[in-house]
N, C-alpha and C. Protein backbone atom coordinates (compact mmCIF):
# COMPACT_ATOMS: atom_id res chain seq x y z
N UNK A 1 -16.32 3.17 16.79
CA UNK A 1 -15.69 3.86 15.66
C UNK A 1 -14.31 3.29 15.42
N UNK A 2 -13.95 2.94 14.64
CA UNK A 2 -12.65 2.25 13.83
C UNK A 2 -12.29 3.64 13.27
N UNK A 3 -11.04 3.67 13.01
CA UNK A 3 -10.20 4.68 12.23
C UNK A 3 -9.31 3.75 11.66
N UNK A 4 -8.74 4.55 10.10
CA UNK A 4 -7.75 3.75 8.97
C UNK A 4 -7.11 4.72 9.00
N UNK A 5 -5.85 4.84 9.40
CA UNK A 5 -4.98 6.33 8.46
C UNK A 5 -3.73 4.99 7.96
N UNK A 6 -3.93 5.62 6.59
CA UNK A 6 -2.52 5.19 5.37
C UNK A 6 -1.53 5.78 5.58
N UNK A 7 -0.29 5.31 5.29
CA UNK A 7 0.79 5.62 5.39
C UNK A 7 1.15 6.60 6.93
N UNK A 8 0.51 5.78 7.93
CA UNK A 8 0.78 6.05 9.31
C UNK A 8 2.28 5.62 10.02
N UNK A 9 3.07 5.05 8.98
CA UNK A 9 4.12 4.52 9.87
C UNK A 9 5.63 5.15 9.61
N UNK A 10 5.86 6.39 9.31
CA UNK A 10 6.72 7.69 9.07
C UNK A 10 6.43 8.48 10.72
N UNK A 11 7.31 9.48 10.26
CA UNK A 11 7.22 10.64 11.91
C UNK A 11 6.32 11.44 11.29
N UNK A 12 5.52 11.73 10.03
CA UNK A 12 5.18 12.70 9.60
C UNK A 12 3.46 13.05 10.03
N UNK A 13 2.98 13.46 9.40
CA UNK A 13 0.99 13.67 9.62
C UNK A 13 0.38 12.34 9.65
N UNK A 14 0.76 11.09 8.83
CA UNK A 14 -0.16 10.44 9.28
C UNK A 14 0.10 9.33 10.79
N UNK A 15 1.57 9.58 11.39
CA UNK A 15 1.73 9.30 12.40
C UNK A 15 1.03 10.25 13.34
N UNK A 16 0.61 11.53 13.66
CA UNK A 16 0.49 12.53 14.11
C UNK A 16 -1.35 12.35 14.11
N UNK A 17 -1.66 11.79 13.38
CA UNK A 17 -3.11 11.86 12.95
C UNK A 17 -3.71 10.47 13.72
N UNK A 18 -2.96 9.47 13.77
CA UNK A 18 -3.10 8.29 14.18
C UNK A 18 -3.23 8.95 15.42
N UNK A 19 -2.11 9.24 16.40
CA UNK A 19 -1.97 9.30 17.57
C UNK A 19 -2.77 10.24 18.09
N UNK A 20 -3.30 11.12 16.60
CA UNK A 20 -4.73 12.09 18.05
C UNK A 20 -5.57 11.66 18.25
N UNK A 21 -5.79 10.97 16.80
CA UNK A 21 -7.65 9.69 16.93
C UNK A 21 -7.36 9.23 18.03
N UNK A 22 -6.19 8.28 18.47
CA UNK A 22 -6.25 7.17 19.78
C UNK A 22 -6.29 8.20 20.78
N UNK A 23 -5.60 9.41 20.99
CA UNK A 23 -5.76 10.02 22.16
C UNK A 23 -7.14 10.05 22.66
N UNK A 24 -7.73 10.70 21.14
CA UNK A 24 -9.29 11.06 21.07
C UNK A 24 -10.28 10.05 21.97
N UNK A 25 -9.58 8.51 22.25
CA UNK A 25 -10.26 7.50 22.47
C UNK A 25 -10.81 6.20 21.12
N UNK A 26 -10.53 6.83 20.39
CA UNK A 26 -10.77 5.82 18.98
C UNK A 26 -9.56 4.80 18.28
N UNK A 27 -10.16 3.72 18.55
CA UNK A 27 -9.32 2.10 18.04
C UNK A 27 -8.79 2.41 16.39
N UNK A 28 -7.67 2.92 16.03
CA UNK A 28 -7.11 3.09 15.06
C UNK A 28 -5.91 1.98 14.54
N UNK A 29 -5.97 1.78 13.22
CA UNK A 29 -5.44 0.82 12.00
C UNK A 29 -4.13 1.98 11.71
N UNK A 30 -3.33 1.24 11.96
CA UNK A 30 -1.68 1.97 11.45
C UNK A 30 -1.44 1.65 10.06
N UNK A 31 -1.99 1.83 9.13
CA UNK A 31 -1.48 1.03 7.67
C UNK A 31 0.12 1.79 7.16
N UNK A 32 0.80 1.11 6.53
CA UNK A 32 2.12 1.74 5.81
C UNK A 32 3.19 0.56 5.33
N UNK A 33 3.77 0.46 4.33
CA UNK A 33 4.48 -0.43 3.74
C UNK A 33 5.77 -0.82 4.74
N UNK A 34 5.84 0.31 5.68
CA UNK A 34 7.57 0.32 6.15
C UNK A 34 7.08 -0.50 7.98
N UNK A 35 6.66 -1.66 7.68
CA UNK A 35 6.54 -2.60 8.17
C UNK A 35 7.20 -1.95 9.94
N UNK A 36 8.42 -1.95 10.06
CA UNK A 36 9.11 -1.59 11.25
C UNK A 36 8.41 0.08 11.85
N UNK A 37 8.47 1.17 11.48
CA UNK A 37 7.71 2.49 11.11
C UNK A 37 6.16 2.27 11.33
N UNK A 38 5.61 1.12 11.12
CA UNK A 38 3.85 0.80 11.53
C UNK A 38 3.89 0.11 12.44
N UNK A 39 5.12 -0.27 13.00
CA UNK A 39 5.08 -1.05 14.95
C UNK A 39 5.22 0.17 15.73
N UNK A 40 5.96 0.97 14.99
CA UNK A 40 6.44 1.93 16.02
C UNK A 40 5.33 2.95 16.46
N UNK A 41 5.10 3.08 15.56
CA UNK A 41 3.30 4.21 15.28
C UNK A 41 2.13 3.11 16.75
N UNK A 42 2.26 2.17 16.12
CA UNK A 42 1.72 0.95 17.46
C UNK A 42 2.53 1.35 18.60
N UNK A 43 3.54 1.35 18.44
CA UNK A 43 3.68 1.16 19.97
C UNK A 43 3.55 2.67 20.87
N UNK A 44 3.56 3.54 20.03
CA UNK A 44 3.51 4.72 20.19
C UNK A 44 2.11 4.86 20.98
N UNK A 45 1.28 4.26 20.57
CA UNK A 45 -0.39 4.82 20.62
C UNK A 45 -0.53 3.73 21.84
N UNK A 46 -0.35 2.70 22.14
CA UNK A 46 -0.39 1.31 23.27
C UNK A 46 -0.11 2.07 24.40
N UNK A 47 1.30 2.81 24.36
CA UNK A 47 2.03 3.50 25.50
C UNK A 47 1.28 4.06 25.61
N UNK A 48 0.55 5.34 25.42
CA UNK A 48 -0.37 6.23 25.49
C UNK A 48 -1.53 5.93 26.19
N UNK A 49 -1.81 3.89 26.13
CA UNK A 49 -3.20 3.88 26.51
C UNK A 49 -3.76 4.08 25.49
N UNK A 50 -3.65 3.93 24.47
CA UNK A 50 -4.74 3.85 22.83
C UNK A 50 -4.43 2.68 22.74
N UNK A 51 -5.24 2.41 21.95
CA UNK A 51 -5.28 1.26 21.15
C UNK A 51 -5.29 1.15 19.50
N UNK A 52 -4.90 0.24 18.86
CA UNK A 52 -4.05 0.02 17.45
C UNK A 52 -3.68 -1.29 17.32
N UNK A 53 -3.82 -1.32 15.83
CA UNK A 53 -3.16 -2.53 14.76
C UNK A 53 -2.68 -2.28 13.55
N UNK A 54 -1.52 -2.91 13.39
CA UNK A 54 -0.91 -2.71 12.44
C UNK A 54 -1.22 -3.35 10.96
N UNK A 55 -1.64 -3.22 9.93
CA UNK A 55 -1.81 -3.82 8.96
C UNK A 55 -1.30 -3.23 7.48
N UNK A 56 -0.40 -4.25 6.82
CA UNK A 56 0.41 -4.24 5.73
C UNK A 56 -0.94 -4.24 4.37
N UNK A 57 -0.91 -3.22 3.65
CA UNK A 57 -0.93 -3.86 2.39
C UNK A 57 -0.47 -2.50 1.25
N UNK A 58 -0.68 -2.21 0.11
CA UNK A 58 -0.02 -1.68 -1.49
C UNK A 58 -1.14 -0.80 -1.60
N UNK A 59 -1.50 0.50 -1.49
CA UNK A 59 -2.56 1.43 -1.69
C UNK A 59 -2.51 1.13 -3.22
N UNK A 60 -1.86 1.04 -3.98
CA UNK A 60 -1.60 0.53 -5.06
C UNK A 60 -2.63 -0.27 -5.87
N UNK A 61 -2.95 -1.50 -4.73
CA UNK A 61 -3.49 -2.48 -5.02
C UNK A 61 -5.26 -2.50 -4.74
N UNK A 62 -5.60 -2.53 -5.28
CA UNK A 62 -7.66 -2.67 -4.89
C UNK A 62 -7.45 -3.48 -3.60
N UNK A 63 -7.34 -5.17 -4.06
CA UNK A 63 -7.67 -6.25 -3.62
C UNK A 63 -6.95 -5.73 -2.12
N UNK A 64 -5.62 -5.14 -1.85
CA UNK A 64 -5.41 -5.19 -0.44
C UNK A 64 -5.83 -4.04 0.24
N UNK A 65 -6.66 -3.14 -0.53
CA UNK A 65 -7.19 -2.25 -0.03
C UNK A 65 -8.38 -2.82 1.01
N UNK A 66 -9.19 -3.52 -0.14
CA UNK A 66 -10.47 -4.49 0.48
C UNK A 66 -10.25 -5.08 1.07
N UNK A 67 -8.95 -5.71 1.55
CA UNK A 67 -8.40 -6.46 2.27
C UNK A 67 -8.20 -5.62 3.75
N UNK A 68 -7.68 -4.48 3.97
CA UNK A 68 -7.34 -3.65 4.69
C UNK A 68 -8.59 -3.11 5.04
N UNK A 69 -9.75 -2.78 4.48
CA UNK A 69 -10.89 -2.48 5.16
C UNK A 69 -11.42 -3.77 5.84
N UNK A 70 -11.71 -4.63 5.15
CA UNK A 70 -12.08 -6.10 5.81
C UNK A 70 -11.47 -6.28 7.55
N UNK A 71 -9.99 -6.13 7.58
CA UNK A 71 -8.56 -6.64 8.92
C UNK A 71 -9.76 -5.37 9.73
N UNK A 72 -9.83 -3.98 9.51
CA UNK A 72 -10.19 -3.22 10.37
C UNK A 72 -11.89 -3.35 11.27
N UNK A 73 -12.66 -3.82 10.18
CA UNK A 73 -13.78 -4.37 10.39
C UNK A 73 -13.49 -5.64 11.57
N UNK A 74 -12.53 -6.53 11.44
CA UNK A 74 -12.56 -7.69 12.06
C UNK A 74 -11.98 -7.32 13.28
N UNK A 75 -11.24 -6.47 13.54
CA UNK A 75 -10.36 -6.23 14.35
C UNK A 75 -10.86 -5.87 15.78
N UNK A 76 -11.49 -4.17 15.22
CA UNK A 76 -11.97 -3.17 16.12
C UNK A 76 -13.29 -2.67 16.12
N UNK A 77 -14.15 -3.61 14.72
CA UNK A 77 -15.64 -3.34 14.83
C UNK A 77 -15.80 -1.91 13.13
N UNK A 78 -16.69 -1.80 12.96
CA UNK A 78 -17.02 -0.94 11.71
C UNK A 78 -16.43 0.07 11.56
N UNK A 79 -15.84 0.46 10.59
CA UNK A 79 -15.01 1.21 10.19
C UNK A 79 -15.95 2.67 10.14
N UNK A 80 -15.40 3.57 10.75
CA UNK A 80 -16.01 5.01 10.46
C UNK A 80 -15.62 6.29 9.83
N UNK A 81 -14.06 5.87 9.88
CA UNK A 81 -13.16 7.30 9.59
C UNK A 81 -11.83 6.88 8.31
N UNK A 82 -11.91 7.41 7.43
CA UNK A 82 -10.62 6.70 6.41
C UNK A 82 -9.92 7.52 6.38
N UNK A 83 -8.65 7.57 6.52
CA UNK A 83 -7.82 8.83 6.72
C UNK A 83 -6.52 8.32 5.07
N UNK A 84 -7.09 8.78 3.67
CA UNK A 84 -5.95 8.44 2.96
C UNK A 84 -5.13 9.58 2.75
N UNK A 85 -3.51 9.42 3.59
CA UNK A 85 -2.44 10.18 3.53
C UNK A 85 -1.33 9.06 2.79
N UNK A 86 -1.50 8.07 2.52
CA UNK A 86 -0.50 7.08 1.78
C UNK A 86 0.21 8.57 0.75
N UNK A 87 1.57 8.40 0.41
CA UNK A 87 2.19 8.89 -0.77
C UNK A 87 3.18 8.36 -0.79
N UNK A 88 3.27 8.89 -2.48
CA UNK A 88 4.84 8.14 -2.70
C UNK A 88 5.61 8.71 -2.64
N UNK A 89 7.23 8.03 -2.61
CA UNK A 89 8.28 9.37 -2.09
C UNK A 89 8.42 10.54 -2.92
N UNK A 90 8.53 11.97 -2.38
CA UNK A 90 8.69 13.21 -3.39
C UNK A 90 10.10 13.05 -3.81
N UNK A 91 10.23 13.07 -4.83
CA UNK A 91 11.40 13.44 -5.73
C UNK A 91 11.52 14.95 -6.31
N UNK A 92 12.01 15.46 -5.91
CA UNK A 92 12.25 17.06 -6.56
C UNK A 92 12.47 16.91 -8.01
N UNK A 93 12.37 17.26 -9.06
CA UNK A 93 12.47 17.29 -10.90
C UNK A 93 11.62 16.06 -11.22
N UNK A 94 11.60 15.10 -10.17
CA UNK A 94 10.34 14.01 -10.71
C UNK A 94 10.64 13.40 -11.91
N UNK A 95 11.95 12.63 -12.43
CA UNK A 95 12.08 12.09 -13.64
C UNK A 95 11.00 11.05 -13.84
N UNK A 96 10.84 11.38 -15.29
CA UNK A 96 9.94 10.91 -16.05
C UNK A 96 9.06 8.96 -15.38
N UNK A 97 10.42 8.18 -15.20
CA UNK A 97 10.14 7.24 -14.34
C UNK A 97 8.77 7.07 -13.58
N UNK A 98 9.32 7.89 -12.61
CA UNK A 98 9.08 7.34 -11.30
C UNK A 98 7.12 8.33 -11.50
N UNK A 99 6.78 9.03 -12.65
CA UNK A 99 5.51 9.46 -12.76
C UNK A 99 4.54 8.53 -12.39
N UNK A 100 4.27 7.27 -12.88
CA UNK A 100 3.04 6.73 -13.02
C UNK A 100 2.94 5.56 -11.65
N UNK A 101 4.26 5.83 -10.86
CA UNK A 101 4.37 5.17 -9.33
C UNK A 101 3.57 6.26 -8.57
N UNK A 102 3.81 7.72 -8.58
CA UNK A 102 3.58 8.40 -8.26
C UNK A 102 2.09 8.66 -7.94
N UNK A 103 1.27 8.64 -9.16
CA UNK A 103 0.04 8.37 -8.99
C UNK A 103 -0.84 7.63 -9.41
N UNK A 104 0.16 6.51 -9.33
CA UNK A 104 -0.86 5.00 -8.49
C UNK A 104 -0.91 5.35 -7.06
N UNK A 105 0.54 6.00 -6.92
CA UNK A 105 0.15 6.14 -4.91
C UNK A 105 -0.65 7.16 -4.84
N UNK A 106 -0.41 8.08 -4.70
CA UNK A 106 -1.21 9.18 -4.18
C UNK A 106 -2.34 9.57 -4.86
N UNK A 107 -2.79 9.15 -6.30
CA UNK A 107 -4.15 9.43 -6.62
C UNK A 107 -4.98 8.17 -6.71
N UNK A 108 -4.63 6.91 -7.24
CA UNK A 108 -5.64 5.60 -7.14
C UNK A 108 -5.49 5.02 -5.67
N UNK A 109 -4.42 5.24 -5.18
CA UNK A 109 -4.18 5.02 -3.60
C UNK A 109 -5.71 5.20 -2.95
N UNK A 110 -5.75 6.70 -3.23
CA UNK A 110 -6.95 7.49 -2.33
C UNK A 110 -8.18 7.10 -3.13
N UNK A 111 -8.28 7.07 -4.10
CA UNK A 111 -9.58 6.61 -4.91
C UNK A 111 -10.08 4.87 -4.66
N UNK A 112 -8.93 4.23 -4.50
CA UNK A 112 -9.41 2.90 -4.06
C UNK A 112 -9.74 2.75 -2.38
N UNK A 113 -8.81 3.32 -1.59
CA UNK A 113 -9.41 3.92 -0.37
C UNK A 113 -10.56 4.57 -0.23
N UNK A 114 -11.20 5.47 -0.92
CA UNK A 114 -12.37 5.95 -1.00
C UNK A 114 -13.74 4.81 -0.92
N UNK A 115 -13.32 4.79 -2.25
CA UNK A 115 -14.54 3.38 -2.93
C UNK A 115 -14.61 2.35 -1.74
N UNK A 116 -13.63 2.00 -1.29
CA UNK A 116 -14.10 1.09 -0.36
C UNK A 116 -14.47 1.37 0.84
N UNK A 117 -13.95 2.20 1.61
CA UNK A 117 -14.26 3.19 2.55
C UNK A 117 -16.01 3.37 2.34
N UNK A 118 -16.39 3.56 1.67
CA UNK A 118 -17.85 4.42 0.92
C UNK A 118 -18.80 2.72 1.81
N UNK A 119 -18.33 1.48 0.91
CA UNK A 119 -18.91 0.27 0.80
C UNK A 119 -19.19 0.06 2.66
N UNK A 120 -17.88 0.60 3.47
CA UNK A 120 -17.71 -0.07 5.05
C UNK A 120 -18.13 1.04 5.82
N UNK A 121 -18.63 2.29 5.41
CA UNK A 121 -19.53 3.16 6.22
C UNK A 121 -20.84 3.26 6.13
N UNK A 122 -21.20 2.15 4.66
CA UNK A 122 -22.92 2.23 4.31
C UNK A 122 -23.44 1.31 5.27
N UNK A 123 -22.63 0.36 5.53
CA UNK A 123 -22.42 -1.04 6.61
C UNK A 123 -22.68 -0.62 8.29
N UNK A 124 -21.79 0.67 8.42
CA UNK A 124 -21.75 1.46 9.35
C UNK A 124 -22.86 2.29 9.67
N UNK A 125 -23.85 2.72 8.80
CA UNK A 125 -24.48 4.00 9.10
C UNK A 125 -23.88 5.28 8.85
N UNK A 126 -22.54 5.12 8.17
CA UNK A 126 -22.07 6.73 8.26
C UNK A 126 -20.80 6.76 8.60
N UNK A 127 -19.92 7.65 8.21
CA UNK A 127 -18.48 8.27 8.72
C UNK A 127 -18.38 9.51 8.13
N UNK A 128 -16.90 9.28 7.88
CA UNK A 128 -16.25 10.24 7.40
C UNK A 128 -14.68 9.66 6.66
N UNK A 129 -14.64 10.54 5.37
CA UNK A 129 -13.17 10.13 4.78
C UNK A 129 -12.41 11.49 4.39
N UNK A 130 -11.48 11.53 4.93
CA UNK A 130 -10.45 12.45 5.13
C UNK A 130 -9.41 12.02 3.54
N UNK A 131 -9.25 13.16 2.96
CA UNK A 131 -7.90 12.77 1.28
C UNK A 131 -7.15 13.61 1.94
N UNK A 132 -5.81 13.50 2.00
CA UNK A 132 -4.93 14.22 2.37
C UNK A 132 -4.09 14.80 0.72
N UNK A 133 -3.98 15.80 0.39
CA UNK A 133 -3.66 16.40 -0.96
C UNK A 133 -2.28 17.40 -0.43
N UNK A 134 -2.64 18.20 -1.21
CA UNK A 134 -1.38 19.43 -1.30
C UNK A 134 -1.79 20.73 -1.56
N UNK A 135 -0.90 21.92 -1.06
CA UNK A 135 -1.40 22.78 -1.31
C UNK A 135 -0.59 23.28 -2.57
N UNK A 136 0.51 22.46 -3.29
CA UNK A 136 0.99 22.55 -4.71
C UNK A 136 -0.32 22.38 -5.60
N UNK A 137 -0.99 21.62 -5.18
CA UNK A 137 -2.28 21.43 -6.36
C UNK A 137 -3.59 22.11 -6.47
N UNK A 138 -3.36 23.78 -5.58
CA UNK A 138 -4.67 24.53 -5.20
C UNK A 138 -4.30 25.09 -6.64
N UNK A 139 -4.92 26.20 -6.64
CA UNK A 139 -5.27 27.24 -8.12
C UNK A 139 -3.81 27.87 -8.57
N UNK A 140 -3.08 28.20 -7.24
CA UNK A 140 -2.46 28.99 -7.89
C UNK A 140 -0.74 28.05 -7.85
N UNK A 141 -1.13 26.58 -7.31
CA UNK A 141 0.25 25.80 -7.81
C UNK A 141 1.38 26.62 -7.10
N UNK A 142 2.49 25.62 -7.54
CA UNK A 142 3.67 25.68 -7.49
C UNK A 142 4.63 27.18 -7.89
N UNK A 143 5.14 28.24 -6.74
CA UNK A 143 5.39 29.48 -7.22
C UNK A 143 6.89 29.44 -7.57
N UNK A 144 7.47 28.76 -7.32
CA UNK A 144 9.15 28.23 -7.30
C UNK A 144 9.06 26.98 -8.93
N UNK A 145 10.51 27.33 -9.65
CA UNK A 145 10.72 26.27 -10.18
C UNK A 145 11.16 25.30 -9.43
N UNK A 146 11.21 23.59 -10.48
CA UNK A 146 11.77 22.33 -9.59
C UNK A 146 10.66 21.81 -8.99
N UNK A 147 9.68 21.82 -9.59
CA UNK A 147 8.41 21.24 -8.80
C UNK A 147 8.44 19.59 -9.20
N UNK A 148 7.07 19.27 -8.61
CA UNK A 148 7.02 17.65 -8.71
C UNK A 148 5.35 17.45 -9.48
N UNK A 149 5.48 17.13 -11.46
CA UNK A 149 4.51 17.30 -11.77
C UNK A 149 3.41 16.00 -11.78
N UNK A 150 3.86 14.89 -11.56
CA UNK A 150 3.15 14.22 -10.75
C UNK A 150 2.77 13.92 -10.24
N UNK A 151 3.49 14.39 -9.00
CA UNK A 151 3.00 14.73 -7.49
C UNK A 151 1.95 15.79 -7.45
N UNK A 152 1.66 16.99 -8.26
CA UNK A 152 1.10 17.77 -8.18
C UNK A 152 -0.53 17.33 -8.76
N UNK A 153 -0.35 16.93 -10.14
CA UNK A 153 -1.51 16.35 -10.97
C UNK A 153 -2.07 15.51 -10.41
N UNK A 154 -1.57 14.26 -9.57
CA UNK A 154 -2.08 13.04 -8.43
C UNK A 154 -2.98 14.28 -7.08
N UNK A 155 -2.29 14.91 -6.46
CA UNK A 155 -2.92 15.64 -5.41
C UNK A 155 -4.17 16.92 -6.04
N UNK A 156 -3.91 17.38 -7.05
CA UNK A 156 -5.44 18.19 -8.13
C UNK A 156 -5.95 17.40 -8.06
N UNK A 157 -5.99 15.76 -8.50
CA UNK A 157 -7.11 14.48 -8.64
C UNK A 157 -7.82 14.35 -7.19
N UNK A 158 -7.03 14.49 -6.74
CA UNK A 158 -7.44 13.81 -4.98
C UNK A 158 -8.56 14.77 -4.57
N UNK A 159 -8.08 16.25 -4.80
CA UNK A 159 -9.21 17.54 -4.48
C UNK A 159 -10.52 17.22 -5.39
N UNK A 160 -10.38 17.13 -6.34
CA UNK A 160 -11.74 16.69 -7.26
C UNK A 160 -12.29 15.62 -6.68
N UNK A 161 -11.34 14.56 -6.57
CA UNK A 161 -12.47 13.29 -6.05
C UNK A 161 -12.76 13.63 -4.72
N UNK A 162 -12.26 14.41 -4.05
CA UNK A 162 -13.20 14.51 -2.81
C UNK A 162 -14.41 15.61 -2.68
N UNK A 163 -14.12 16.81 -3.72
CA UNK A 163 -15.39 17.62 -4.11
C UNK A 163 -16.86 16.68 -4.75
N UNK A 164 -16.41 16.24 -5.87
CA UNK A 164 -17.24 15.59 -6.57
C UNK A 164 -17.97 14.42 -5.78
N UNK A 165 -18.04 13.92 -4.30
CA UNK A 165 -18.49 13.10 -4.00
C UNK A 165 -18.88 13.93 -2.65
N UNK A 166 -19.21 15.44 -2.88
CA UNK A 166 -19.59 15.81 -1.30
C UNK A 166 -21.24 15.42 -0.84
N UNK A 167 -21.98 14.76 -2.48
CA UNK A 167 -23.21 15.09 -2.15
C UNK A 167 -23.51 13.22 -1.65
N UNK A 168 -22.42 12.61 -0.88
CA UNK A 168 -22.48 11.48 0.04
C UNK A 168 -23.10 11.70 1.33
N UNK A 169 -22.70 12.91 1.73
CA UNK A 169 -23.23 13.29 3.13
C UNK A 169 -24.62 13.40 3.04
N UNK A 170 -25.51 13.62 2.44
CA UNK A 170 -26.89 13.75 2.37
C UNK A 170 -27.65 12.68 1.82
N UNK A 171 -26.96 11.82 1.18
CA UNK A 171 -27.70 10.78 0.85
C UNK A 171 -27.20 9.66 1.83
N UNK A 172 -25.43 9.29 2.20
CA UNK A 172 -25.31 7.93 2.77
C UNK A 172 -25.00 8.16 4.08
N UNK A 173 -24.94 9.60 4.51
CA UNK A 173 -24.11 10.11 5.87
C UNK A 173 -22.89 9.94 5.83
N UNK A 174 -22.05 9.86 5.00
CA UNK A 174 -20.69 9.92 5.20
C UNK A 174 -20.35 11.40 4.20
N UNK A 175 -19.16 11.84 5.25
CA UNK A 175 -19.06 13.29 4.96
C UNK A 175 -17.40 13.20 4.14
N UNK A 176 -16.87 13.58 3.18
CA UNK A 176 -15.73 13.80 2.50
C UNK A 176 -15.41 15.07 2.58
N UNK A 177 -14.02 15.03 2.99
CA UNK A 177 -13.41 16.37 3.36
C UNK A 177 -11.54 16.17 2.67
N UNK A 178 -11.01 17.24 2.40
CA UNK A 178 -9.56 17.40 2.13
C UNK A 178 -9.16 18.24 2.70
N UNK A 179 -7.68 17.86 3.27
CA UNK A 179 -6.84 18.54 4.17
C UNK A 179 -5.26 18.96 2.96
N UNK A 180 -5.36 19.92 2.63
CA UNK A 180 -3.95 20.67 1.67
C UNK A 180 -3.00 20.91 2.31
N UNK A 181 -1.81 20.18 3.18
CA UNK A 181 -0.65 20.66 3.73
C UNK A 181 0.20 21.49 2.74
N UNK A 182 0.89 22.03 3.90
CA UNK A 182 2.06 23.03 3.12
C UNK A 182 3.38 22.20 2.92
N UNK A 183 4.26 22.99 2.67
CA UNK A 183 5.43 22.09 2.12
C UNK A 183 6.14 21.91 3.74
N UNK A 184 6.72 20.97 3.60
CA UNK A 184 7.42 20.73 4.92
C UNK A 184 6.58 19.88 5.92
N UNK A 185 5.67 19.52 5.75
CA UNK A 185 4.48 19.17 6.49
C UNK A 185 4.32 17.39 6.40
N UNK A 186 4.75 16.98 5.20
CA UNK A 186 4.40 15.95 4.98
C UNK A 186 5.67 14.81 4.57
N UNK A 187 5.63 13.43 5.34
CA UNK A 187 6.91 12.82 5.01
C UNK A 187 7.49 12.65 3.91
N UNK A 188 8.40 12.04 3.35
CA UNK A 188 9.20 11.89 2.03
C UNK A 188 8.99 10.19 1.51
N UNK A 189 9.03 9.56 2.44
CA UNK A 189 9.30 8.22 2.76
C UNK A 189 7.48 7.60 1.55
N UNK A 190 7.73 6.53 1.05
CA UNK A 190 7.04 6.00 0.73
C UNK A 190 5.76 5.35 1.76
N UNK A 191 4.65 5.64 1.67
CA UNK A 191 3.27 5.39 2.52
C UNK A 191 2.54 4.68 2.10
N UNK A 192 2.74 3.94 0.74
CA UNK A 192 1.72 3.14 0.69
C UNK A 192 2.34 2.09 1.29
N UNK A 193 1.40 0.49 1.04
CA UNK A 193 2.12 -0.34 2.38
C UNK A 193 1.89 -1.59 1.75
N UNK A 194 2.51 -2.80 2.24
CA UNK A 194 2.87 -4.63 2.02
C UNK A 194 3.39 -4.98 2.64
N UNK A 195 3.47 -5.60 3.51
CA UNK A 195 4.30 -6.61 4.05
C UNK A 195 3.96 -7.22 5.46
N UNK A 196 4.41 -8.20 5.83
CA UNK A 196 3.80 -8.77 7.44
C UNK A 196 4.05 -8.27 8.14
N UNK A 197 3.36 -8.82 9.07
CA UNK A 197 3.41 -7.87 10.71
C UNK A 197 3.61 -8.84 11.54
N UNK A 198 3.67 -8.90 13.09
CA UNK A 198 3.65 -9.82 13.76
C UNK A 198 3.21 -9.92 14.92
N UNK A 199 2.43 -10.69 15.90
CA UNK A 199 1.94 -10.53 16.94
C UNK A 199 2.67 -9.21 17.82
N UNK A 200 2.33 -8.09 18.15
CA UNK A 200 2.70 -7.31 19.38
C UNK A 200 2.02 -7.27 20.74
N UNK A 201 2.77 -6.51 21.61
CA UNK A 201 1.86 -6.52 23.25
C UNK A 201 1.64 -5.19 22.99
N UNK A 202 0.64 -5.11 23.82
CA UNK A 202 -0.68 -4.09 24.37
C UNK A 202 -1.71 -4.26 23.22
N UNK A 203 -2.20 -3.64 23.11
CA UNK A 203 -3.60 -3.65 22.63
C UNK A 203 -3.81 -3.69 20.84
N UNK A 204 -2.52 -4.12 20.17
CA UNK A 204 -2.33 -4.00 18.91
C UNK A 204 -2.82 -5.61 18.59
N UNK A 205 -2.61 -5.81 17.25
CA UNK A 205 -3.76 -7.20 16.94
C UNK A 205 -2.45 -7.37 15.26
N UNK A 206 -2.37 -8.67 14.93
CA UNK A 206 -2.08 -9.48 13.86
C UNK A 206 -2.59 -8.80 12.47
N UNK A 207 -1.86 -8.75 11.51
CA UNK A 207 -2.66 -8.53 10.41
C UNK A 207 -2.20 -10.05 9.83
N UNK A 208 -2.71 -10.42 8.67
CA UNK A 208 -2.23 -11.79 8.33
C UNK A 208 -1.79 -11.24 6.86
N UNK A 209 -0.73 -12.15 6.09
CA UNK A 209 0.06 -11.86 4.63
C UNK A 209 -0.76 -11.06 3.59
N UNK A 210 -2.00 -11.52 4.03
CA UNK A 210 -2.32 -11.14 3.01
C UNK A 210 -3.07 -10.07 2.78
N UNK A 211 -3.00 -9.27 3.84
CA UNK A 211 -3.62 -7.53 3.75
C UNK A 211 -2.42 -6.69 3.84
């Protein structure tokens, strides 16, 4: 079993999520843009006696998505578990800007994570893909002014695409599930990911430029 968690290289859930899979005994993929923050998540899980690799790429991007399922396949053997928690940083009032960064990360992030995820568990026989969302985007939203309406509309998308694809489990064996944190729960720091990595010791592995 291979594990992917996005935007693993913060102190937040998907560092936390990484390090239970490896406790668990499962060879987990540190993905996250903040290059230094996805060694540390490595070295975190090595010490422990887990095992991990670090690999750079843009949830953003398809091609390094496919790229990033491909590194995990090569790495640690078939991918079983996709854990997309990638987001982009919360901005409180959310000017107009920074909207359509917003959900490229956190809603095509997880949708291109999905799709490919789907392709490397049919390969597998089966998993599971974990969307990490919000609980700003359940029914009853945001009860405070100053919200984040991009952030919110990206994490409603994420709940749909993981409803709308529950009937995977019965046809391909892979099961889709969403996890809604509360506020405070989840890092600030940008999670999607690019950039190189470099040989480490213990049990972590190379990603190359171009994932």
């Amino acid at each position: 079993m291979t594990v992917i968690v996005t935007g693993a290289g913060g102190t937040g859930c998907g560092q936390a999520i990484a390090a239970r899979f490896a406790r668990d005994g499962a060879p987990v993929i540190v993905a996250d843009i903040f290059e230094a923050g996805g060694h540390r998540t490595v070295d975190l899980i090595t010490r422990d006696g887990g095992r991990a690799a670090f690999c750079g790429a843009d949830v953003r991007d398809e091609g390094q998505i496919r790229e990033l399922i491909a590194f995990g396949e090569r790495t640690f053997g078939g991918v079983t578990v996709m854990v997309n928690n990638a987001s982009a940083p919360f901005r409180p009032g959310e000017p107009l800007e920074h909207w359509a960064d917003t959900v490229q990360t956190d809603l095509l992030g997880a949708m291109f994570g999905t799709r490919h995820a789907i392709d490397a568990m049919r390969r597998a026989g089966g998993g599971a893909i974990v969307n990490i969302a919000s609980i700003s985007a359940l029914w009853h939203g945001r009860r405070t002014s100053g919200g984040a309406p991009a952030f919110d509309v990206a994490k409603a998308g994420v709940i749909r695409l993981t409803t709308t694809l529950a009937g995977l489990a019965g046809t391909d064996g892979i099961r889709v599930n969403c996890l809604a944190p509360g506020a405070g729960s989840r890092r600030t720091d940008r999670a999607s990911i690019g950039s190189r990595s470099r040989r480490r010791n213990g049990s972590s592995a190379e990603c190359p430029r171009s994932c």
